[in-house]
Protein backbone atom coordinates (compact mmCIF):
# COMPACT_ATOMS: atom_id res chain seq x y z
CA UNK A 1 31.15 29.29 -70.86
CA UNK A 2 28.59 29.49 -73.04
CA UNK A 3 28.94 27.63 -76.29
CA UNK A 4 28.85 29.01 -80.13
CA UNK A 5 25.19 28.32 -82.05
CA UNK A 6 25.70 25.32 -84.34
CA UNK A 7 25.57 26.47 -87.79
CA UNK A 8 24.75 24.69 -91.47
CA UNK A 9 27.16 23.56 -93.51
CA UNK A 10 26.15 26.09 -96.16
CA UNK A 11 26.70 28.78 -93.67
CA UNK A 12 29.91 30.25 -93.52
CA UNK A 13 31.14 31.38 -90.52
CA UNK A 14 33.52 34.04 -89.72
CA UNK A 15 34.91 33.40 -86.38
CA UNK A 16 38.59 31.67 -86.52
CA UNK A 17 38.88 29.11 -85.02
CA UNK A 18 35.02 27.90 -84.25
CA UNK A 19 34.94 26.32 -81.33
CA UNK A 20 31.51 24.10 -80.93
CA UNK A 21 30.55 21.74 -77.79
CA UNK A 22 29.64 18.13 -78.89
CA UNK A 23 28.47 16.47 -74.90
CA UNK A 24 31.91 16.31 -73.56
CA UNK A 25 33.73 16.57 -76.74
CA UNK A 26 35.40 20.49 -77.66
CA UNK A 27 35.76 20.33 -81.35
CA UNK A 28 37.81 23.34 -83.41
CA UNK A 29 36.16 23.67 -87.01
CA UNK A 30 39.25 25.98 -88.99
CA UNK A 31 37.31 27.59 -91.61
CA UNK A 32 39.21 29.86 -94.27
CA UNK A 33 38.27 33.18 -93.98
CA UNK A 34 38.32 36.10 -95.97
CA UNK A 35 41.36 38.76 -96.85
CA UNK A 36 41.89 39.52 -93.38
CA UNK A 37 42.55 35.69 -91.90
CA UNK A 38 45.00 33.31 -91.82
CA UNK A 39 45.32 33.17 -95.85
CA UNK A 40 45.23 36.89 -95.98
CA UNK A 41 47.06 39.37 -98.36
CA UNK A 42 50.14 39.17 -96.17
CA UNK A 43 50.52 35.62 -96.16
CA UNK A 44 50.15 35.75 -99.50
CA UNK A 45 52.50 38.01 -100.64
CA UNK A 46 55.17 35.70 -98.00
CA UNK A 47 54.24 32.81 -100.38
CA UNK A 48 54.95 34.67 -103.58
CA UNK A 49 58.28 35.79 -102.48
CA UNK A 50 59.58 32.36 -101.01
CA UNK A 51 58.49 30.94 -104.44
CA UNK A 52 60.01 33.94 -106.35
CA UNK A 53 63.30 32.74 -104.69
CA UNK A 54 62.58 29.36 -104.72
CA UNK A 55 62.42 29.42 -108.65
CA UNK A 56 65.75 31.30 -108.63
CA UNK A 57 67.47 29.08 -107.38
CA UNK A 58 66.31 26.06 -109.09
CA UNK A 59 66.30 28.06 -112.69
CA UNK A 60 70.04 29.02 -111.80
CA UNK A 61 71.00 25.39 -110.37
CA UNK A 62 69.85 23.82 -113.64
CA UNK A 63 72.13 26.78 -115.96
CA UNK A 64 74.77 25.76 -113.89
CA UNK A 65 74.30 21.91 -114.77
CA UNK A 66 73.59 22.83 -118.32
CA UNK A 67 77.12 24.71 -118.25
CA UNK A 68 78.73 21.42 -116.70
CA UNK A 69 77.22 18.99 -119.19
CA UNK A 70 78.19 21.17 -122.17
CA UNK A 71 82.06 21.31 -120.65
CA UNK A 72 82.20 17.54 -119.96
CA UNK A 73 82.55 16.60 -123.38
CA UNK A 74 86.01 18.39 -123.74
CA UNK A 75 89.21 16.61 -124.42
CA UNK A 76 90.34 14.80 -121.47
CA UNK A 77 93.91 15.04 -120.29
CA UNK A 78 96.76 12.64 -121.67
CA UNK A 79 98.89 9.82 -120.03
CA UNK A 80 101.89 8.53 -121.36
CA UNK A 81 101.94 4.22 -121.96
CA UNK A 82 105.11 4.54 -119.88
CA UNK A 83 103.52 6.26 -117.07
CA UNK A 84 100.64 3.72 -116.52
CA UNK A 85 100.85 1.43 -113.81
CA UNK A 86 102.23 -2.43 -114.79
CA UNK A 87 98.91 -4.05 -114.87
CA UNK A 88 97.17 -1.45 -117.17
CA UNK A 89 100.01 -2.08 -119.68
CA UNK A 90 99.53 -5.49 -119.37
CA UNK A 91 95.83 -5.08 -120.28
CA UNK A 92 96.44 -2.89 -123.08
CA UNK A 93 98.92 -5.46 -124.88
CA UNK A 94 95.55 -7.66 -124.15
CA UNK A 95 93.63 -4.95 -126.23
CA UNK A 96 95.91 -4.78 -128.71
CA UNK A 97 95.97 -8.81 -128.97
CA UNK A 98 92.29 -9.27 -128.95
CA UNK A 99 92.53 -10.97 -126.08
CA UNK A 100 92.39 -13.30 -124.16
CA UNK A 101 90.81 -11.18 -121.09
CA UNK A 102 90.35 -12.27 -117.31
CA UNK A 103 87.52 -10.94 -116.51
CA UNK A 104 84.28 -11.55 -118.39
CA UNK A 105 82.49 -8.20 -118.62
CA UNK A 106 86.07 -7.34 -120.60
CA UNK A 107 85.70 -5.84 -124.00
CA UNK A 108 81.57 -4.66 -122.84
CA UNK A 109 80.12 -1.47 -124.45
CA UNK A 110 81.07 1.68 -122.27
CA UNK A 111 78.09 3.96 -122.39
CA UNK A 112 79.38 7.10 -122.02
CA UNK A 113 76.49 7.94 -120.02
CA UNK A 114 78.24 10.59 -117.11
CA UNK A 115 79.44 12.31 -120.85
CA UNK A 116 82.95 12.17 -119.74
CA UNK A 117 84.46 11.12 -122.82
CA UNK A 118 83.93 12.84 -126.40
CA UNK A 119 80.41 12.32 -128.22
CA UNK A 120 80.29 9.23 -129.99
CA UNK A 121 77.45 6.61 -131.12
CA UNK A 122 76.68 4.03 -128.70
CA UNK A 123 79.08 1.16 -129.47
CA UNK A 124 81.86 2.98 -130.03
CA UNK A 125 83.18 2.69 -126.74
CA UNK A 126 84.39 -0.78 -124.88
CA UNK A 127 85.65 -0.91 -121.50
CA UNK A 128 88.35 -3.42 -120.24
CA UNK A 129 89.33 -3.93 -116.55
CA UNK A 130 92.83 -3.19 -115.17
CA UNK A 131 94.06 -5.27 -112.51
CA UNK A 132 94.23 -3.60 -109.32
CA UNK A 133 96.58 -5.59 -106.69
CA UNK A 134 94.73 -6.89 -103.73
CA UNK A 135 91.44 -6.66 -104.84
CA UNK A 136 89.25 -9.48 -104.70
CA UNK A 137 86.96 -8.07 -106.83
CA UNK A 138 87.33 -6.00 -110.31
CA UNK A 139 88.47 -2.77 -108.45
CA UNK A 140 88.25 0.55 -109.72
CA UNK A 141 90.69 0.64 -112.94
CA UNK A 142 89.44 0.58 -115.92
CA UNK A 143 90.64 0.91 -119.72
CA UNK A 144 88.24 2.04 -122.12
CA UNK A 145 88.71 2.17 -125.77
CA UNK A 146 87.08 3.22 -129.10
CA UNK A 147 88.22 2.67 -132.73
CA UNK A 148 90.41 2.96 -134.36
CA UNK A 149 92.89 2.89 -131.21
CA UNK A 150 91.41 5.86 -129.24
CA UNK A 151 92.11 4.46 -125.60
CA UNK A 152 91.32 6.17 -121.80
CA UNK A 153 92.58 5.28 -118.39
CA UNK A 154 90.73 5.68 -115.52
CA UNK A 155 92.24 4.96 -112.05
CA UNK A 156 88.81 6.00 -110.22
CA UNK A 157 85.88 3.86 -111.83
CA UNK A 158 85.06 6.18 -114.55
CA UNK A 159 85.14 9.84 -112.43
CA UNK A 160 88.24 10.71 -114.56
CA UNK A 161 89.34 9.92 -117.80
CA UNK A 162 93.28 10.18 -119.48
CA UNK A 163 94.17 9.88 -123.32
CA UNK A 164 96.96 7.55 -123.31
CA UNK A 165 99.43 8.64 -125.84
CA UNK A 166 101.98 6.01 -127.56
């Protein structure tokens, strides 16, 4: 087989792919060519399509979220005190009291920052933990309150909120 005249590198070269003999070595230059190659007008138009779609779906993922984030500040739903479980009583006497706590991070600013609870200034909010039996550490139940006496249960670390209603 004969091999392919070396060219300069300020020739270009139109065969795809160039194939050129180096002593033993076969080495494949790729070299863009025009319209009619491998980055043609049909590949191309592929590419504009896939990211026609591809911006779809992200612009219509993130109206979605924006929808979500405006709902989550809505009223969450209510608990009565008498329906809470025996330890979150007990830690909302403690509230009530001004203490004294068990755990240390008790009486902490609550961010707010999942937006689950109404819009308020940072500081507002102050979690307390709920004792949850056999758990050797915090567990997952937590009280958080605002003033005046504005107070939320959640059984699930935070993913769900309840009023609790005197």
């Amino acid at each position: 087989m004969k091999p392919l005249p070396e060219e300069s590198s300020k020739t270009k070269s139109s065969s795809f792919p160039r194939r050129r003999e180096s002593g033993s070595i076969i080495k494949l230059d790729f070299r863009l060519r025009g319209n009619d190659g491998l980055f043609g007008a049909p590949f191309k138009k592929y590419l504009s399509v896939l990211f026609a779609m591809l911006f779809a779906l992200v612009s219509t993922q993130a109206c979605a979220y924006d929808q979500r984030s405006r709902n989550s500040h809505a009223v969450p739903a209510s608990v009565n005190v008498a329906e809470l479980p025996t330890e979150a009583r007990t830690t909302l006497r403690l509230i009530r009291q001004g203490g004294p706590f068990p755990y240390p991070r008790d009486g902490v600013v609550f961010g707010n920052f999942e937006k689950r609870l109404p819009q308020q200034p940072r500081g507002y909010y102050h979690e307390y933990t709920v004792q949850t039996p056999g758990a050797r550490n915090r567990g997952a139940r937590r009280i958080v309150c605002g003033a005046p006496v504005e107070c939320y249960y959640s059984g699930d670390h935070y993913r769900t909120f309840r009023r609790i209603q005197e």
